[in-house]
N, C-alpha and C. Protein backbone atom coordinates (compact mmCIF):
# COMPACT_ATOMS: atom_id res chain seq x y z
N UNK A 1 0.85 -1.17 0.00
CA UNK A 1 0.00 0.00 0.00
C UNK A 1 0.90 1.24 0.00
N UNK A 2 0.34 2.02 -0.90
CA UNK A 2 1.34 3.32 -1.09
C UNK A 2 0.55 4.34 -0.36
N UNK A 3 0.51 4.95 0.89
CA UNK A 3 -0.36 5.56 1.49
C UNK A 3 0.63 6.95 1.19
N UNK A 4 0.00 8.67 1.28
CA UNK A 4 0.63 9.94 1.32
C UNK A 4 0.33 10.25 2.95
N UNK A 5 1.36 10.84 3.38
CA UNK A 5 0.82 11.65 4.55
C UNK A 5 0.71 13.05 4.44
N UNK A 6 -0.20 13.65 4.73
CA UNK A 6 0.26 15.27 5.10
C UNK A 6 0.20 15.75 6.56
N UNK A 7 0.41 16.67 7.01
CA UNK A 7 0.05 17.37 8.32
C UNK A 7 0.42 18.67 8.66
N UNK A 8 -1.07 18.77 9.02
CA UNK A 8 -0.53 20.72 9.43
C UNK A 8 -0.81 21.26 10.58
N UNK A 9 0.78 21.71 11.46
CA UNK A 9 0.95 21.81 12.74
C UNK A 9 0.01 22.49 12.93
N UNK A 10 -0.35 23.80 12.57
CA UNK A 10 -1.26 24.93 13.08
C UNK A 10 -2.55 24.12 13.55
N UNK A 11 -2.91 23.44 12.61
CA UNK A 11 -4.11 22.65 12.80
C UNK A 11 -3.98 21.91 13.88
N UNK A 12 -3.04 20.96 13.78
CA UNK A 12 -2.47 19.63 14.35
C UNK A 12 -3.42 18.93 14.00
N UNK A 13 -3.70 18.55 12.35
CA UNK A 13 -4.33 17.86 11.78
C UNK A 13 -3.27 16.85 10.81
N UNK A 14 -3.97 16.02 10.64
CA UNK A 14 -3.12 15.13 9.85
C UNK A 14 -4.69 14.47 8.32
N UNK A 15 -3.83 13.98 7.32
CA UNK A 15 -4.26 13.46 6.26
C UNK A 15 -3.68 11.81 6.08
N UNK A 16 -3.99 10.87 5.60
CA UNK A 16 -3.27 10.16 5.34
C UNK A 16 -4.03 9.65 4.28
N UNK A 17 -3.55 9.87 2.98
CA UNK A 17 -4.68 9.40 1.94
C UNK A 17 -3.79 8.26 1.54
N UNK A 18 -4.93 7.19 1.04
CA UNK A 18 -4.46 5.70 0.43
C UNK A 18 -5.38 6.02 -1.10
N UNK A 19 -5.89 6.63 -1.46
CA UNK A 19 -6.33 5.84 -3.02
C UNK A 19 -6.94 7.53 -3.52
N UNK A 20 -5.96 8.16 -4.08
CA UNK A 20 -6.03 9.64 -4.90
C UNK A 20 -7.05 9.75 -6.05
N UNK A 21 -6.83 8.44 -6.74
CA UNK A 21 -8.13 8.35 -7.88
C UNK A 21 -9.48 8.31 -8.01
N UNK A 22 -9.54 8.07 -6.51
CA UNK A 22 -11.34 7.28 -6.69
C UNK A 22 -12.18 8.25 -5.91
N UNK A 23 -13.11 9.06 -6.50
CA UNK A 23 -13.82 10.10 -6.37
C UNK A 23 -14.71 9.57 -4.98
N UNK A 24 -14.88 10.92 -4.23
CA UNK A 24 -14.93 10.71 -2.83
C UNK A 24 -16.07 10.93 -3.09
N UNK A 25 -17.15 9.90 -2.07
CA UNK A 25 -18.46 9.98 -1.77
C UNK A 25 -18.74 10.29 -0.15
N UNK A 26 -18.60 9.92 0.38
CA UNK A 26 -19.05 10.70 1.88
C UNK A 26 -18.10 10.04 3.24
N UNK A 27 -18.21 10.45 3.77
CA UNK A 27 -17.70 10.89 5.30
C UNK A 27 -17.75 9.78 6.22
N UNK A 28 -17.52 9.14 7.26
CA UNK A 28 -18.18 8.66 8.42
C UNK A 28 -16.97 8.84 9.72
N UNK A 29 -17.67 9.19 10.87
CA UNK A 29 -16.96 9.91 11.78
C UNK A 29 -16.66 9.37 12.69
N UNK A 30 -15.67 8.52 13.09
CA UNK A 30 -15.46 7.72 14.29
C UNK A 30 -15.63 8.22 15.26
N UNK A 31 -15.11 9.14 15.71
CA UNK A 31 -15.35 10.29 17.44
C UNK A 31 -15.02 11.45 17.24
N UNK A 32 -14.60 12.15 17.70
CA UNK A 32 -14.72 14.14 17.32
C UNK A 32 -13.12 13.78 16.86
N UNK A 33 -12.32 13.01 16.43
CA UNK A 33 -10.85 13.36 15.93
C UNK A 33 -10.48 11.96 15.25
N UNK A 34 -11.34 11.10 14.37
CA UNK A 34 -10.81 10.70 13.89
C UNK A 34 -12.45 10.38 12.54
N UNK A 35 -11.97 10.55 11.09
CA UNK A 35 -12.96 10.26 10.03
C UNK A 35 -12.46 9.38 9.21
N UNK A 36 -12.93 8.92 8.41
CA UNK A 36 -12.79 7.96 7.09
C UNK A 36 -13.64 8.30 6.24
N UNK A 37 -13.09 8.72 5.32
CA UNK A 37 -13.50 8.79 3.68
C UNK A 37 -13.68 8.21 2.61
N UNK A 38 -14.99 7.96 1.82
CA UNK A 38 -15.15 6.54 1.31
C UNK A 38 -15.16 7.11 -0.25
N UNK A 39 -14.46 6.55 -1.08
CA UNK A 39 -14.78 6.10 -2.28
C UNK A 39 -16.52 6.14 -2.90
N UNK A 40 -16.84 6.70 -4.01
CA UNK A 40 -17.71 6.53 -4.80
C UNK A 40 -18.38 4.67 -4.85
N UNK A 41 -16.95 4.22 -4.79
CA UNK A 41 -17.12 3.12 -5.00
C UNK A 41 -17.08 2.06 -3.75
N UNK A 42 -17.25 2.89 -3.01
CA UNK A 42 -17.26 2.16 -1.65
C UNK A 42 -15.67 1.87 -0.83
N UNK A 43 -14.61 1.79 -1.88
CA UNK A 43 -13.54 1.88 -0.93
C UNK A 43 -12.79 3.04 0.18
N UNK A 44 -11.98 2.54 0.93
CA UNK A 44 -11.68 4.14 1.73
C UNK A 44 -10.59 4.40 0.91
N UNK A 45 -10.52 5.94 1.00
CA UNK A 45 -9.58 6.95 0.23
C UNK A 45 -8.78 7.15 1.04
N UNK A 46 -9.58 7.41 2.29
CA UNK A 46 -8.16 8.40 3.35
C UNK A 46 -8.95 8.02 4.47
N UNK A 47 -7.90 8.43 5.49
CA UNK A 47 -8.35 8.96 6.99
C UNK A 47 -7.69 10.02 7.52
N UNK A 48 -8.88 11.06 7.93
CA UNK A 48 -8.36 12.58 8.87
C UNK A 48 -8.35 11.99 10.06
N UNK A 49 -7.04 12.76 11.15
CA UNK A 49 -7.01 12.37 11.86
C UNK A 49 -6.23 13.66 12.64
N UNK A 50 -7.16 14.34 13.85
CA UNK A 50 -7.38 15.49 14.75
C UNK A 50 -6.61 15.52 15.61
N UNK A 51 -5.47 16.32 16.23
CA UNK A 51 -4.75 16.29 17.08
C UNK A 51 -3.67 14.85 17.30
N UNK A 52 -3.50 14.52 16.23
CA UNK A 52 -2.42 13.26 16.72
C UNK A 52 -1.13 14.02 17.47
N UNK A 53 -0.97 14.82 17.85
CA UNK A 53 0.12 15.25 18.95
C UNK A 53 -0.34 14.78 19.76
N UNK A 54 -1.36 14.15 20.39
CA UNK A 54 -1.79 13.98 21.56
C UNK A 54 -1.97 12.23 21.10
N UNK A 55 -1.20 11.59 20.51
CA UNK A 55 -1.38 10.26 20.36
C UNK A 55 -2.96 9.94 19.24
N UNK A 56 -3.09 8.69 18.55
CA UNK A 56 -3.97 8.37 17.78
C UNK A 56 -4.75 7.21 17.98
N UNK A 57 -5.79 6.97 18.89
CA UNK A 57 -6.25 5.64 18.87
C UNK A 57 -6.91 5.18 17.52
N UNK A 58 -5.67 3.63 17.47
CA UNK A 58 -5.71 2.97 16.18
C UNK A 58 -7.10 2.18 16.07
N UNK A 59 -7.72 1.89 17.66
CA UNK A 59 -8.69 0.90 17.96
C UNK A 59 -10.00 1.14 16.96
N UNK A 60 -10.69 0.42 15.75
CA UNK A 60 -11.46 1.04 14.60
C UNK A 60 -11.44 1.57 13.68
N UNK A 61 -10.04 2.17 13.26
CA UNK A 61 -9.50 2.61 12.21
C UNK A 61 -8.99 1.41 11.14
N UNK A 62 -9.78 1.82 9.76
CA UNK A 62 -8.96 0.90 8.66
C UNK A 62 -7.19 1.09 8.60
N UNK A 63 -6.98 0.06 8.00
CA UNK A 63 -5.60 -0.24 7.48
C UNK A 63 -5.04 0.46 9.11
N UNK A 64 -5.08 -0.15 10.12
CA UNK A 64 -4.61 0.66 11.34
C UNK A 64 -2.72 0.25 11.55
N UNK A 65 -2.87 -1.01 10.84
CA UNK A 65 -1.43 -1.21 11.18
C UNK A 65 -0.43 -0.61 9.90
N UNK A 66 -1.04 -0.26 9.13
CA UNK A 66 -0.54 0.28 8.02
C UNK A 66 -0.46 2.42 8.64
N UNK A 67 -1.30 2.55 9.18
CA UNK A 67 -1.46 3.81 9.85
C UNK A 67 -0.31 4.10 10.69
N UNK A 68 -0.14 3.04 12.06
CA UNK A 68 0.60 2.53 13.20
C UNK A 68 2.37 3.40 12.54
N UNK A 69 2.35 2.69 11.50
CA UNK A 69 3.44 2.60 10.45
C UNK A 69 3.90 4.26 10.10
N UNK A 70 3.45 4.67 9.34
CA UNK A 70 3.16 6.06 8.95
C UNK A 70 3.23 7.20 9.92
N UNK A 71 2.74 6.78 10.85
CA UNK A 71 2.73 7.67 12.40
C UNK A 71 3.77 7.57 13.02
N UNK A 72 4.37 6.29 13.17
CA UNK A 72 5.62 6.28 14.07
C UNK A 72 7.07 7.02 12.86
N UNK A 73 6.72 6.61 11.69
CA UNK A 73 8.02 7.42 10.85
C UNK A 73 7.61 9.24 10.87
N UNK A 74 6.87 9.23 11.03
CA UNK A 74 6.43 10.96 11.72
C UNK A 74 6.41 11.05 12.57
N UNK A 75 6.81 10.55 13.66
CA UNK A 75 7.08 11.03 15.20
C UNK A 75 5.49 10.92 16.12
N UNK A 76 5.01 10.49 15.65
CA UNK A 76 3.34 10.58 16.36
C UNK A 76 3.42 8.98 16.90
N UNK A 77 2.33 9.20 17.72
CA UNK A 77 2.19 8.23 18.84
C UNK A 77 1.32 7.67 18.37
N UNK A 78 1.15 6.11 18.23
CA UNK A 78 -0.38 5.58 18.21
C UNK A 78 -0.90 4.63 19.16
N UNK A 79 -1.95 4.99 19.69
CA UNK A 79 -2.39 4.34 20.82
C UNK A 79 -3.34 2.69 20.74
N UNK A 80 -3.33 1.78 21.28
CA UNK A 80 -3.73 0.77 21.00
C UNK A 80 -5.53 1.04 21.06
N UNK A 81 -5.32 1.38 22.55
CA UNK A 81 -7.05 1.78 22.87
C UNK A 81 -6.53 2.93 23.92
N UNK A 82 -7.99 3.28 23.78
CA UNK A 82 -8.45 4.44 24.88
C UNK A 82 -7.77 4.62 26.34
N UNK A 83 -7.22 5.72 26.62
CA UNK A 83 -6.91 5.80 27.90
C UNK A 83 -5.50 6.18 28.10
């Protein structure tokens, strides 16, 4: 999987898109800091992800170990579960 990251401190938002081509159809919101973005076609495109300075619970997130990955080569924390 060829995933992009972006992130912008001001925000302390992060992007991590997996699939650039496939026209985005809607939203679904895991908790106030973490979303997934679905494909037209039903696959996920990306996941936003809110304040990862403060660590990222991976617990429900697609491709999480692929995420896990991406986060630790950016210096961000990812949390197993809650707490």
């Amino acid at each position: 999987m060829n995933a992009r990251f972006e992130y912008d401190p001001r925000a302390d938002a992060a992007y991590i898109e997996f699939d650039e081509n496939t026209e985005f159809s809607h939203q679904v919101n895991l908790d106030d800091s973490r979303v997934v973005d679905y494909g037209v076609n039903g696959s996920i495109i990306g996941v936003e992800l809110l304040h990862p300075g403060e660590g990222v619970l991976l617990d429900g997130l697609p491709f999480a170990e692929e995420i896990s990955r991406i986060l630790a080569a950016s210096g961000f924390r990812a949390l197993a579960t809650a707490g």
